[in-house]
C-alpha atoms as a PDB file:
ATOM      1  CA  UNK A   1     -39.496  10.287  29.750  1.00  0.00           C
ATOM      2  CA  UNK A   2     -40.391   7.553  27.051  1.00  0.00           C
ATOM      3  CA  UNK A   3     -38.190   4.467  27.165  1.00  0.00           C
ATOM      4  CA  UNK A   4     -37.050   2.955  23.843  1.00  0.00           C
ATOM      5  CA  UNK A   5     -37.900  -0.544  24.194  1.00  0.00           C
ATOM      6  CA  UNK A   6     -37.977  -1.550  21.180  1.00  0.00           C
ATOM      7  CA  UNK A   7     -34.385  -1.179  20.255  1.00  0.00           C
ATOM      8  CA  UNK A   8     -32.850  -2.702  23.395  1.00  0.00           C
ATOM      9  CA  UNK A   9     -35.051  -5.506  22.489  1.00  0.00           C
ATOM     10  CA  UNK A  10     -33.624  -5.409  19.010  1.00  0.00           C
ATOM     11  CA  UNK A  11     -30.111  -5.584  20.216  1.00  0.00           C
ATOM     12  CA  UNK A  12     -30.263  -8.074  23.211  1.00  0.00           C
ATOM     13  CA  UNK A  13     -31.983 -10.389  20.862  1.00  0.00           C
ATOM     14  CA  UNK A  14     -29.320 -10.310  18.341  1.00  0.00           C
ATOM     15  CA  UNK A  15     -27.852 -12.973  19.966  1.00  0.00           C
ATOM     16  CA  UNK A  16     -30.779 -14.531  21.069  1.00  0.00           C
ATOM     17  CA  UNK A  17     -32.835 -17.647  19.565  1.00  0.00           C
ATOM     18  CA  UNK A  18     -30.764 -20.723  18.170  1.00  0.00           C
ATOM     19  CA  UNK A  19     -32.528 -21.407  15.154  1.00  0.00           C
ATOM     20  CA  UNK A  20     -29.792 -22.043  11.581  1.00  0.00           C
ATOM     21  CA  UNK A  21     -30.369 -22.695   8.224  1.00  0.00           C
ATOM     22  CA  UNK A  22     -28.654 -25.429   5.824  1.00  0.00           C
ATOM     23  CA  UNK A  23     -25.814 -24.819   3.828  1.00  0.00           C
ATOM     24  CA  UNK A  24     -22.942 -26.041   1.868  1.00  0.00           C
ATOM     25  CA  UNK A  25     -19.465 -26.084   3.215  1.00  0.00           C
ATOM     26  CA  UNK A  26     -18.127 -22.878   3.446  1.00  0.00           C
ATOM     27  CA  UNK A  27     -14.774 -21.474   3.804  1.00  0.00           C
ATOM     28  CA  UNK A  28     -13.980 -17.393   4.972  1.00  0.00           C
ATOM     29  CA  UNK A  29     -11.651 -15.385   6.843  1.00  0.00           C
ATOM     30  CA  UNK A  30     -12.253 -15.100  11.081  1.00  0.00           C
ATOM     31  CA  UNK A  31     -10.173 -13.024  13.096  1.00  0.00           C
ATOM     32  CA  UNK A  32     -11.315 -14.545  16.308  1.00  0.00           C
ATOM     33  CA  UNK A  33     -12.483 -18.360  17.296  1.00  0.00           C
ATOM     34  CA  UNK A  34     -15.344 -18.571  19.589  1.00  0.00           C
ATOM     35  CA  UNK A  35     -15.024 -19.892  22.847  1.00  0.00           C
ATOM     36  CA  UNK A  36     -17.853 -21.617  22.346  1.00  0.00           C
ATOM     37  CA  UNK A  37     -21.072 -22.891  20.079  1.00  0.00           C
ATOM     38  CA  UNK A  38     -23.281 -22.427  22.181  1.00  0.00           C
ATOM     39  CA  UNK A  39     -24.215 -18.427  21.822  1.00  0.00           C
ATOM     40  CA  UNK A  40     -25.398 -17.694  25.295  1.00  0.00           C
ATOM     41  CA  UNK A  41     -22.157 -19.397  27.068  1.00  0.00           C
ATOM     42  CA  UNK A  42     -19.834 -16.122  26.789  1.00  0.00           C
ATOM     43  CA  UNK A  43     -20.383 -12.424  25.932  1.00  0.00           C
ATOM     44  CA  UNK A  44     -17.155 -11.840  23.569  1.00  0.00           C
ATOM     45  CA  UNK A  45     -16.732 -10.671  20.240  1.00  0.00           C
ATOM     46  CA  UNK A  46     -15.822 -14.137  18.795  1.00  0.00           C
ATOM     47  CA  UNK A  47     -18.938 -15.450  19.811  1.00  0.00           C
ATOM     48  CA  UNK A  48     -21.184 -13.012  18.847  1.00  0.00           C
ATOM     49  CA  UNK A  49     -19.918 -12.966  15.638  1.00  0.00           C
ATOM     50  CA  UNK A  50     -20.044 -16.621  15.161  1.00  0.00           C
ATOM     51  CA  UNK A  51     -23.688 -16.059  16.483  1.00  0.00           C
ATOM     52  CA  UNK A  52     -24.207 -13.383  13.666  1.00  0.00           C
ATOM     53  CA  UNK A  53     -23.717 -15.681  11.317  1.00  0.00           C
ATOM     54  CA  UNK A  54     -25.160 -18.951  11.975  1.00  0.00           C
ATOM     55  CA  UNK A  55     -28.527 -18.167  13.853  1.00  0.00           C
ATOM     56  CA  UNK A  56     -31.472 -15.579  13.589  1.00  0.00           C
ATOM     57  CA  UNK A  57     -32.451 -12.520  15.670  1.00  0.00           C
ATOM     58  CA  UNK A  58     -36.227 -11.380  16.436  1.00  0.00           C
ATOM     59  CA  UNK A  59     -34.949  -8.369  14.948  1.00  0.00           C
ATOM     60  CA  UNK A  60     -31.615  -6.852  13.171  1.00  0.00           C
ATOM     61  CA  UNK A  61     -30.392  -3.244  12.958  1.00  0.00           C
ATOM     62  CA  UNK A  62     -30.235  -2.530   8.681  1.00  0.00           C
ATOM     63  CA  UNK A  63     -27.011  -0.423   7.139  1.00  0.00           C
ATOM     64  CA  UNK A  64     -29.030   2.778   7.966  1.00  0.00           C
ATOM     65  CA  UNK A  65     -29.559   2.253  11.698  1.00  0.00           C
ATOM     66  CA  UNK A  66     -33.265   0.953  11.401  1.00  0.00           C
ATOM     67  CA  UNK A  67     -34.686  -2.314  12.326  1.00  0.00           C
ATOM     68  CA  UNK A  68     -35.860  -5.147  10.179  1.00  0.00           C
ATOM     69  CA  UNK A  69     -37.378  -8.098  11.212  1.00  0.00           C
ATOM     70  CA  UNK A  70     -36.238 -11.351  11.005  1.00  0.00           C
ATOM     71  CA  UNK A  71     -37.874 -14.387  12.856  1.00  0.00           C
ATOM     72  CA  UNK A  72     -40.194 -11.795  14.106  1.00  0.00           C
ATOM     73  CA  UNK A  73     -42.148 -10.539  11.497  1.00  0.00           C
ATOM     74  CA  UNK A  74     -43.387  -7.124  12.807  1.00  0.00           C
ATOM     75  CA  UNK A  75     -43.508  -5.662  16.655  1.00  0.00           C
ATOM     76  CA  UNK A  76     -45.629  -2.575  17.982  1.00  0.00           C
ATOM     77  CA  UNK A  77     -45.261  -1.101  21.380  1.00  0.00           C
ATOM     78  CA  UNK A  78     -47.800  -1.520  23.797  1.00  0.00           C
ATOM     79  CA  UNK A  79     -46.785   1.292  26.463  1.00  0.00           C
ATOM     80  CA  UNK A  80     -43.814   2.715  27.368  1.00  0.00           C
ATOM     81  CA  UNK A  81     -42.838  -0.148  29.262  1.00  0.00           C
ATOM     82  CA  UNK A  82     -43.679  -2.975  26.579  1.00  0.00           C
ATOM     83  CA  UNK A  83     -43.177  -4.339  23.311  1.00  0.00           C
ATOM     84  CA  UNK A  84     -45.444  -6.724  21.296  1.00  0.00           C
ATOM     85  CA  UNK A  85     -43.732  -9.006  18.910  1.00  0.00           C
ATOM     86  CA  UNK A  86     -45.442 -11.280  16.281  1.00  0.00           C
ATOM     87  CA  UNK A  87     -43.284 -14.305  14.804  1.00  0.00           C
ATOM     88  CA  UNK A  88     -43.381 -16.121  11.768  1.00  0.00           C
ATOM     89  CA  UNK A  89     -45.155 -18.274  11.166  1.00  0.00           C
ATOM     90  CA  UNK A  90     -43.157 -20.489   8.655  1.00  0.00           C
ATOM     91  CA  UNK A  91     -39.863 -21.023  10.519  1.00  0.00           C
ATOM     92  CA  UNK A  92     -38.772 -24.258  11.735  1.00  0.00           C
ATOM     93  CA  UNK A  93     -36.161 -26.123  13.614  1.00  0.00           C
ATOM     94  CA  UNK A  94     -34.130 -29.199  12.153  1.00  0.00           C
ATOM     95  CA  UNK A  95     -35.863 -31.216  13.997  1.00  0.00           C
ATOM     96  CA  UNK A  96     -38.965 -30.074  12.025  1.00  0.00           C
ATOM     97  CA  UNK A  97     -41.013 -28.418  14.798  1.00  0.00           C
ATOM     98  CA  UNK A  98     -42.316 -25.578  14.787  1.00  0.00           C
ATOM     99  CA  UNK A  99     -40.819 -22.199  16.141  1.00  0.00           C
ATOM    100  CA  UNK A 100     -43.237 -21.174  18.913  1.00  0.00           C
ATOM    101  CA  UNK A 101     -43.618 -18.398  21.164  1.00  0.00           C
ATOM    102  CA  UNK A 102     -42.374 -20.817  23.742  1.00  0.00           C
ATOM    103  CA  UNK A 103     -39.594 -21.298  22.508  1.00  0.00           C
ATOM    104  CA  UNK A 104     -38.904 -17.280  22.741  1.00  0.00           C
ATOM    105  CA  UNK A 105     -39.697 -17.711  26.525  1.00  0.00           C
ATOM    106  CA  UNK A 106     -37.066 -20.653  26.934  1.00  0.00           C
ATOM    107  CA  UNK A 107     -34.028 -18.747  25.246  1.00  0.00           C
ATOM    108  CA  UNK A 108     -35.093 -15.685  27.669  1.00  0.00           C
ATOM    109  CA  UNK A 109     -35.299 -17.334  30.895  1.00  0.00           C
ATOM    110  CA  UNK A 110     -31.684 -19.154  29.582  1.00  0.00           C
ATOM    111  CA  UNK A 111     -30.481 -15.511  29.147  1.00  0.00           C
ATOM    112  CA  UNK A 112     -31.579 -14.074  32.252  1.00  0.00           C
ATOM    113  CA  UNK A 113     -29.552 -17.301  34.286  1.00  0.00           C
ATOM    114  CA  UNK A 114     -26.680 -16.674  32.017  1.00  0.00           C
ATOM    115  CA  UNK A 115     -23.369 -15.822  34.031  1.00  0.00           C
ATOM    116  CA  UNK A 116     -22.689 -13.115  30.816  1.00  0.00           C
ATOM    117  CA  UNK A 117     -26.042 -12.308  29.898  1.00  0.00           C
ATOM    118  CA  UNK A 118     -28.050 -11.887  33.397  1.00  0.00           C
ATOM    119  CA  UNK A 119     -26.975  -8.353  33.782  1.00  0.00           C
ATOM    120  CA  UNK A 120     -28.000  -7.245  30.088  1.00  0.00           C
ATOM    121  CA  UNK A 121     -31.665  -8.999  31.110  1.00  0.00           C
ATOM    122  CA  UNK A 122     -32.003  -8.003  34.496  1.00  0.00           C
ATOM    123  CA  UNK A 123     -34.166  -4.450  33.306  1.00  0.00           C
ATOM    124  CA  UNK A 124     -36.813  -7.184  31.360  1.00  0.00           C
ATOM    125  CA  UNK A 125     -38.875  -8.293  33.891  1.00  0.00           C
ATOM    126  CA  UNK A 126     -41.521 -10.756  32.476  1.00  0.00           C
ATOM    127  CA  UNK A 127     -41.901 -12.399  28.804  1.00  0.00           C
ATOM    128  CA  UNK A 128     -45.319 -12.606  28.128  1.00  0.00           C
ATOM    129  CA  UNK A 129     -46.596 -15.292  25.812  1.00  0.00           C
ATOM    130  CA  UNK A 130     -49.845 -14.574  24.560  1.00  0.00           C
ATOM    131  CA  UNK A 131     -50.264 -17.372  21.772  1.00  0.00           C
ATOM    132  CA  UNK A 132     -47.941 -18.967  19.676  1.00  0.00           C
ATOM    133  CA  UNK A 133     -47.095 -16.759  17.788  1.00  0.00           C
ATOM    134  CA  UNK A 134     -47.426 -13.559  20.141  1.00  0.00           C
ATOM    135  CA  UNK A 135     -45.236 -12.251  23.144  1.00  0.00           C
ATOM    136  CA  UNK A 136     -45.012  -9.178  24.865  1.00  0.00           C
ATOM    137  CA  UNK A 137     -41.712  -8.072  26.403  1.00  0.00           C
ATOM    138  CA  UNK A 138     -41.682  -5.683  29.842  1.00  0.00           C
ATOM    139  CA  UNK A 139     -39.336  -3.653  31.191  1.00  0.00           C
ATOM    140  CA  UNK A 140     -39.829  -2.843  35.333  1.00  0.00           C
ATOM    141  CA  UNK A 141     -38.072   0.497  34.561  1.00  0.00           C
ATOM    142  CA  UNK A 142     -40.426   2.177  36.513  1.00  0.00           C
ATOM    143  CA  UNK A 143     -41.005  -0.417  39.429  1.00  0.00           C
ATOM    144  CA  UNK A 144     -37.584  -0.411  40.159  1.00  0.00           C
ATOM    145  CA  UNK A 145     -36.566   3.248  40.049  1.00  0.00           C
ATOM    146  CA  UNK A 146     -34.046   2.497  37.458  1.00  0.00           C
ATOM    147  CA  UNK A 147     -35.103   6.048  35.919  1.00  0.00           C
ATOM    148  CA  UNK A 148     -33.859   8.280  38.826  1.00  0.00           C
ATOM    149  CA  UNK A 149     -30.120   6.865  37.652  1.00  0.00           C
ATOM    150  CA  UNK A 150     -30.803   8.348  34.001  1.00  0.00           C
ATOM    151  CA  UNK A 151     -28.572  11.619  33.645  1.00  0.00           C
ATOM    152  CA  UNK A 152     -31.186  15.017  33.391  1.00  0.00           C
ATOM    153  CA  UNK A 153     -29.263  15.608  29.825  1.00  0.00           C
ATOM    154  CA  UNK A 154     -30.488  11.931  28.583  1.00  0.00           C
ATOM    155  CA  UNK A 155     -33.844  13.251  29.655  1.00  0.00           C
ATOM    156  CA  UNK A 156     -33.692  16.382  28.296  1.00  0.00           C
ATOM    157  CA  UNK A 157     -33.100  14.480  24.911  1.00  0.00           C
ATOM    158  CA  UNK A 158     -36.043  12.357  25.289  1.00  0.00           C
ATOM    159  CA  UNK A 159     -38.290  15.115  25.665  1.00  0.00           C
ATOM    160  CA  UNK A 160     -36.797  16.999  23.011  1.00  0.00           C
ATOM    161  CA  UNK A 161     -37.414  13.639  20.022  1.00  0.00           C
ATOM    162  CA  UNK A 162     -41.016  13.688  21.865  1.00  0.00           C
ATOM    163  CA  UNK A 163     -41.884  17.509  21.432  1.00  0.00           C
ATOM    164  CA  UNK A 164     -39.935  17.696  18.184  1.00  0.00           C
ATOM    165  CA  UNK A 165     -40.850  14.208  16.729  1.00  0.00           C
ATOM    166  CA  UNK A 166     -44.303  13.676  17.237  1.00  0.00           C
ATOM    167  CA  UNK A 167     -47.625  14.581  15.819  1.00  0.00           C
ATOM    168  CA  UNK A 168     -49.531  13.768  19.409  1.00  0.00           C
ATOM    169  CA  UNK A 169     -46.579  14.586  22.132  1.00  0.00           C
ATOM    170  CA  UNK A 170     -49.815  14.232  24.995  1.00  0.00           C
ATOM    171  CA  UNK A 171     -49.435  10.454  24.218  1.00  0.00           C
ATOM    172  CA  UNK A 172     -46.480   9.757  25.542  1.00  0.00           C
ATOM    173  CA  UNK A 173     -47.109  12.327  28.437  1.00  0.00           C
ATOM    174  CA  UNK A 174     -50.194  10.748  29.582  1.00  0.00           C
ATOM    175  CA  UNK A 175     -47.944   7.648  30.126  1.00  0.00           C
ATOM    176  CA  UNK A 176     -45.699   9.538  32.638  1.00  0.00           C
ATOM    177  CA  UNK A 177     -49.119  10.517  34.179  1.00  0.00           C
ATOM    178  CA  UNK A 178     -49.722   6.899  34.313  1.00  0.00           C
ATOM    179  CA  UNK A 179     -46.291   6.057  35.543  1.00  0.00           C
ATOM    180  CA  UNK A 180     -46.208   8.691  37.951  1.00  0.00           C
ATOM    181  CA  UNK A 181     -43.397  10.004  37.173  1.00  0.00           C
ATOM    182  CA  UNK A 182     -45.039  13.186  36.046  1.00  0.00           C
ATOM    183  CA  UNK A 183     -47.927  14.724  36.901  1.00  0.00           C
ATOM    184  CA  UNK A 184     -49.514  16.696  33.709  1.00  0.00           C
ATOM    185  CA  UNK A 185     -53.018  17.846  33.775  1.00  0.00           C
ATOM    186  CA  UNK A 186     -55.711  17.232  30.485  1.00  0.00           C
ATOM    187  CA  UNK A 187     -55.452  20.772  29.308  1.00  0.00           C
ATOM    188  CA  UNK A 188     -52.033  21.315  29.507  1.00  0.00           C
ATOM    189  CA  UNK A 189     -51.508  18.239  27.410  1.00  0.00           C
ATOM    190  CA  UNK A 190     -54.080  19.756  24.473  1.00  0.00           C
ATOM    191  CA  UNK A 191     -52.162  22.916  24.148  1.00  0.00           C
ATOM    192  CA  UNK A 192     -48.754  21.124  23.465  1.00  0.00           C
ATOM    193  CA  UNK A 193     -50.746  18.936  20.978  1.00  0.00           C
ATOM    194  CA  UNK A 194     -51.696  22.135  19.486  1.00  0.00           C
ATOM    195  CA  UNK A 195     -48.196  23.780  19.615  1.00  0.00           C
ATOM    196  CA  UNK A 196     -47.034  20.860  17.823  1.00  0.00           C
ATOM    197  CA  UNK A 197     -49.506  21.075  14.731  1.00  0.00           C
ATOM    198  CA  UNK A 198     -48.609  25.003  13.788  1.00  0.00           C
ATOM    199  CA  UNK A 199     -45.597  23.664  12.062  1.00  0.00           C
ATOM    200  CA  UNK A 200     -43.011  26.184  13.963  1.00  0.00           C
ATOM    201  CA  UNK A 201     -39.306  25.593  13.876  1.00  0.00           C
ATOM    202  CA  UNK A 202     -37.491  23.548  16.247  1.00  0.00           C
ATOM    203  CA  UNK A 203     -36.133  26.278  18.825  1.00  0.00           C
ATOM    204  CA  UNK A 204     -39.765  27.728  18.702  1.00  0.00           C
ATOM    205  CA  UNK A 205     -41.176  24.814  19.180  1.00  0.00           C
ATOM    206  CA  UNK A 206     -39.111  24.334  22.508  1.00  0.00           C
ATOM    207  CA  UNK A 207     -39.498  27.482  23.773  1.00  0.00           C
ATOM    208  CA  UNK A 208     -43.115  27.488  23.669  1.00  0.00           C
ATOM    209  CA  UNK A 209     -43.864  23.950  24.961  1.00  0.00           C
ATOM    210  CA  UNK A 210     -41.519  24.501  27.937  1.00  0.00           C
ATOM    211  CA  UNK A 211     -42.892  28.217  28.525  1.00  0.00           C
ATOM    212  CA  UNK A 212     -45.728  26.040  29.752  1.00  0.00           C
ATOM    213  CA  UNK A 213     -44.035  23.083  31.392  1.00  0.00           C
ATOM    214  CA  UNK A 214     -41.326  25.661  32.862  1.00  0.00           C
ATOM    215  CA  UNK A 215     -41.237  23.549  36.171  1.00  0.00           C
ATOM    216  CA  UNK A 216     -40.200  20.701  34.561  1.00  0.00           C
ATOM    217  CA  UNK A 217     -37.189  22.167  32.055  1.00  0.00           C
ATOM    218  CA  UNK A 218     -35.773  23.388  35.256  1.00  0.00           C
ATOM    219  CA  UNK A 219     -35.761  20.160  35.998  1.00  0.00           C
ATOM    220  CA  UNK A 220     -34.224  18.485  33.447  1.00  0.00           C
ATOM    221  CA  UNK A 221     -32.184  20.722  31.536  1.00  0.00           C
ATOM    222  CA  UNK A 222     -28.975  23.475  32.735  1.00  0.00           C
ATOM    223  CA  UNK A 223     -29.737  25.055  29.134  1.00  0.00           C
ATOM    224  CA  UNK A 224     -29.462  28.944  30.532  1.00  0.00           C
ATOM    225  CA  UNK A 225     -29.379  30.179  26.887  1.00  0.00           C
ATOM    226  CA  UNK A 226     -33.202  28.695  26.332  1.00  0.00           C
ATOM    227  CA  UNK A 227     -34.534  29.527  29.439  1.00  0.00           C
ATOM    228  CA  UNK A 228     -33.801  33.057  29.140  1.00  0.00           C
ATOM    229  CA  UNK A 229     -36.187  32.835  25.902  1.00  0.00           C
ATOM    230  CA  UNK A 230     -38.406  30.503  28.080  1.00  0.00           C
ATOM    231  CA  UNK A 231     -38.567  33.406  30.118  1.00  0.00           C
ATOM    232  CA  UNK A 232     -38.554  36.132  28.556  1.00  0.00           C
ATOM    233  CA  UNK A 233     -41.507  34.921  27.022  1.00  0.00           C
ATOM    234  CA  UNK A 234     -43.442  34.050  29.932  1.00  0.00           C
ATOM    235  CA  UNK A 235     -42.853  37.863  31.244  1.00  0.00           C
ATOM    236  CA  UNK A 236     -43.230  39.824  27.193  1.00  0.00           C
ATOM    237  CA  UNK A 237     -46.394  42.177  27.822  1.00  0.00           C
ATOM    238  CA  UNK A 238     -47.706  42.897  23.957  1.00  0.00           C
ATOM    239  CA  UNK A 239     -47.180  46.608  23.227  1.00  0.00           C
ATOM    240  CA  UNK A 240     -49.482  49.041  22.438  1.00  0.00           C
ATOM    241  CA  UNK A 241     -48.889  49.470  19.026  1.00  0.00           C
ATOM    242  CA  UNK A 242     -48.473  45.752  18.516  1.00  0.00           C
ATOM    243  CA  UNK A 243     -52.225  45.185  20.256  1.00  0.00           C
ATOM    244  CA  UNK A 244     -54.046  45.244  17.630  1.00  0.00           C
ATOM    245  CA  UNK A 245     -52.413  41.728  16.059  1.00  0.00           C
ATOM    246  CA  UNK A 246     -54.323  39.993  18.965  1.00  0.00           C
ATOM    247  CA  UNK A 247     -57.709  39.264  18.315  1.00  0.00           C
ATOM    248  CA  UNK A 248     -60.499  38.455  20.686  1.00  0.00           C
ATOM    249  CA  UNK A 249     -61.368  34.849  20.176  1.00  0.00           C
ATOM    250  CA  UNK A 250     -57.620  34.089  19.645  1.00  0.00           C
ATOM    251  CA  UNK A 251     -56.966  30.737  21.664  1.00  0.00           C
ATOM    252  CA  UNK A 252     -54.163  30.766  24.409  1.00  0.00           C
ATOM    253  CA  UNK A 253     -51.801  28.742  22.272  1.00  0.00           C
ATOM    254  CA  UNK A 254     -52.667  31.191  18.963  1.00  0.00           C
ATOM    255  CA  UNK A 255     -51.837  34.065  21.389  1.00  0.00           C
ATOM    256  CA  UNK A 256     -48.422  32.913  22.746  1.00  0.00           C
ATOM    257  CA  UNK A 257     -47.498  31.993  19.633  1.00  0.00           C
ATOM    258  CA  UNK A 258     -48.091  35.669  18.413  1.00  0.00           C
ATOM    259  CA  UNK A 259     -46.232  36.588  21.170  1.00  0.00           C
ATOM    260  CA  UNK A 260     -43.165  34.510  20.222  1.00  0.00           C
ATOM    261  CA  UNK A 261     -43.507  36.003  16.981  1.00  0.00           C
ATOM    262  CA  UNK A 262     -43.528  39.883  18.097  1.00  0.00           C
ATOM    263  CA  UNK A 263     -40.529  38.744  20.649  1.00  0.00           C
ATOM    264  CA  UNK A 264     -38.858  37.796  17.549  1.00  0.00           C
ATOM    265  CA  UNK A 265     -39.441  40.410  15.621  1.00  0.00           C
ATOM    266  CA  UNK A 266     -39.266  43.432  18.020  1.00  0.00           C
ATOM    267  CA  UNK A 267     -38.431  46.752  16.328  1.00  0.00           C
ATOM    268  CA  UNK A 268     -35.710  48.554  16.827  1.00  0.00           C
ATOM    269  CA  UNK A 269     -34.702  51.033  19.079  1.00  0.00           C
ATOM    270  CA  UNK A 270     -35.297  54.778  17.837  1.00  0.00           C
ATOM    271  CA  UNK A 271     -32.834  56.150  19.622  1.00  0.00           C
ATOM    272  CA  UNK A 272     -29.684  54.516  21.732  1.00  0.00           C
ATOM    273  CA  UNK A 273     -26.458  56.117  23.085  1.00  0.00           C
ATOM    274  CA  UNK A 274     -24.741  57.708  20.929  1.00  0.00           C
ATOM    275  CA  UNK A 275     -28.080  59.926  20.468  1.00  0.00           C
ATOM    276  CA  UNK A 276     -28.217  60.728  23.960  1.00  0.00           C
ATOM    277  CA  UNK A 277     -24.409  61.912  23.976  1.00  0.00           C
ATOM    278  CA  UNK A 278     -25.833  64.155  20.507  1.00  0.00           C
ATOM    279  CA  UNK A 279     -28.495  65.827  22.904  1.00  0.00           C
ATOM    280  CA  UNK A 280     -25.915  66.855  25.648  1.00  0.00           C
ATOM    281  CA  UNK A 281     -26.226  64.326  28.203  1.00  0.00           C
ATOM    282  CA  UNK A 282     -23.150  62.581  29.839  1.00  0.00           C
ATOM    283  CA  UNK A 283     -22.475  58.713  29.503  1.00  0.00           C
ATOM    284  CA  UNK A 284     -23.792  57.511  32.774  1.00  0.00           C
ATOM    285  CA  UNK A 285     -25.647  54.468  35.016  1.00  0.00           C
ATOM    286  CA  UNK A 286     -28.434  56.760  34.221  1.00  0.00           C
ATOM    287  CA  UNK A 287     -28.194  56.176  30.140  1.00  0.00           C
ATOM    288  CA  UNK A 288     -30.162  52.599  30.632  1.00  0.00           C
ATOM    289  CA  UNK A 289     -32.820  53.547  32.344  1.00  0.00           C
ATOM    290  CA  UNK A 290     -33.224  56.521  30.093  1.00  0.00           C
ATOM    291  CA  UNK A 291     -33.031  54.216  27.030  1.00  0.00           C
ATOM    292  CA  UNK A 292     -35.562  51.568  28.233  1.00  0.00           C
ATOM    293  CA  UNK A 293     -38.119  54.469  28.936  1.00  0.00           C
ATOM    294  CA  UNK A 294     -37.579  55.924  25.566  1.00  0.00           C
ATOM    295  CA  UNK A 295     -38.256  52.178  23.911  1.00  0.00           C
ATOM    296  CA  UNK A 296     -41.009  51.915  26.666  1.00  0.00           C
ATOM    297  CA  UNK A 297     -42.659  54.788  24.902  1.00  0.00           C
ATOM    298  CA  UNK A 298     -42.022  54.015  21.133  1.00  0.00           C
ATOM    299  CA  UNK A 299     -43.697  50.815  22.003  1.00  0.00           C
ATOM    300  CA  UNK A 300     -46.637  52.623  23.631  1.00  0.00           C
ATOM    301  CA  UNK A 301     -46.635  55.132  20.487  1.00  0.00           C
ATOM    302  CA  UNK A 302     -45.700  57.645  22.381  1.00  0.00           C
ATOM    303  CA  UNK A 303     -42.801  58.983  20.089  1.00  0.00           C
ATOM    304  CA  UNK A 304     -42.484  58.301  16.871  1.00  0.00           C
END
């Protein structure tokens, strides 16, 4: 499970440091009065907007969902747990000090004793300043269990954007290894790196990654439709007349991957029912068993 730091800090700091700018009067429409100036007194719509307007986030969502910065100037994540923010370095407050990392710490610790906004910071647990300029931002996810209260389909999701998503899924992995939340061993890891880089499309991608991680989609996911495929995989024996697309220095991942492909691509059936019912015999429980050893064969090249 990765958590997505980054954009809770992008939200809860929307309404965050009180920095403003200068301006002439200004008159426009408001459908709702703030109960107060002061942006951290009350969580309601009149005061956020009035917050909106009149001071600056670290960050802001933009018109198509992304993030751009604003008194921070760019962010990276540091684990799954943490997010690095730089600041500007040009902003100042009326008074004509600079804006400091320290001053990031004061608004936070003023958040987290906030009557409104306590409960929104109460997952952050420390606000790291590292200079100035720099602070890091932690979540105690992990040391408080908060994880075991996330649904298995909000999980599910996660690993689906990490398999999907990424070009190195065994990053994100190795920090549930870390974590331990899950335990995933080194060569495990490498093979979903190398599903991930043949380019397959989404549903095959899924089916192969969790073919190998099968303990853990039954964990996470009630998805009966893919776990057939998950399993039918796992149990597909290549047939005789299909051996000869498997070469000997073919790595496991090339192999299962053929595998998929052949599962996909099975031929069809020589002969079914209505063929039987041709050569005399009576519809019966018998007529699947006699079917499946007649495709048994044309897959052995037994009959033609």
């Amino acid at each position: 499970m990765i958590i997505k730091t980054s954009a809770l800090a992008g939200g809860v700091f929307a309404i965050g440091l009180a920095l403003s700018a200068n301006a002439a009067t200004l008159k426009m429409a408001y459908d709702a009065d703030p109960v107060s100036l002061d942006p951290h007194e009350q969580l309601s719509g009149g005061t956020l907007q009035m917050s909106h307007m009149v001071f600056d986030p670290l960050i802001r969502w933009t018109q198509d969902l992304g993030f751009e910065g604003r008194l921070a100037q760019r962010w990276e994540r540091v684990d799954g747990q943490t997010v690095r923010f730089y600041l500007r370095t040009d902003v100042k407050f009326h008074s004509g000090n600079s804006m400091t990392a320290a001053d990031v710490l004061w608004t936070f610790n003023r958040l987290k004793s906030s009557p409104d906004f306590k409960g929104i910071f109460e997952q952050f647990e420390t606000l790291n300043v590292l200079d100035d300029h720099t602070f890091e931002l932690c979540k105690k996810i992990v040391q408080t269990e908060e994880f075991l209260n996330i649904s298995k389909e909000r999980i599910y999701e996660e690993y689906k954007k990490l398999f999907l998503k990424s070009k190195q899924p065994s990053l994100g992995l190795q920090l549930l290894n870390k974590l331990d939340i899950e335990q995933i061993d080194e060569l495990v890891l490498s093979n979903i790196d190398e599903i991930i880089q043949n380019d397959l499309n989404n549903t095959d991608t899924l089916i192969l990654t969790f073919s190998i991680l099968d303990k853990l989609f039954l964990k996470i996911s009630d998805d009966k439709k893919l776990l057939k495929k998950i399993q039918a995989l796992q149990n597909f024996q290549v047939p005789r007349i299909l051996e000869k697309n498997i070469m000997q220095n073919d790595s496991f991942i090339t192999i299962l991957i053929k595998k998929l492909n052949m599962l996909n691509n099975m031929p069809k059936p020589l002969y079914i029912g209505k063929d039987l019912i041709k050569m005399g015999y009576k519809p019966s429980e018998k007529f699947k068993s006699i079917l499946d050893t007649l495709y048994k064969m044309q897959l052995n090249g037994e009959i033609c």
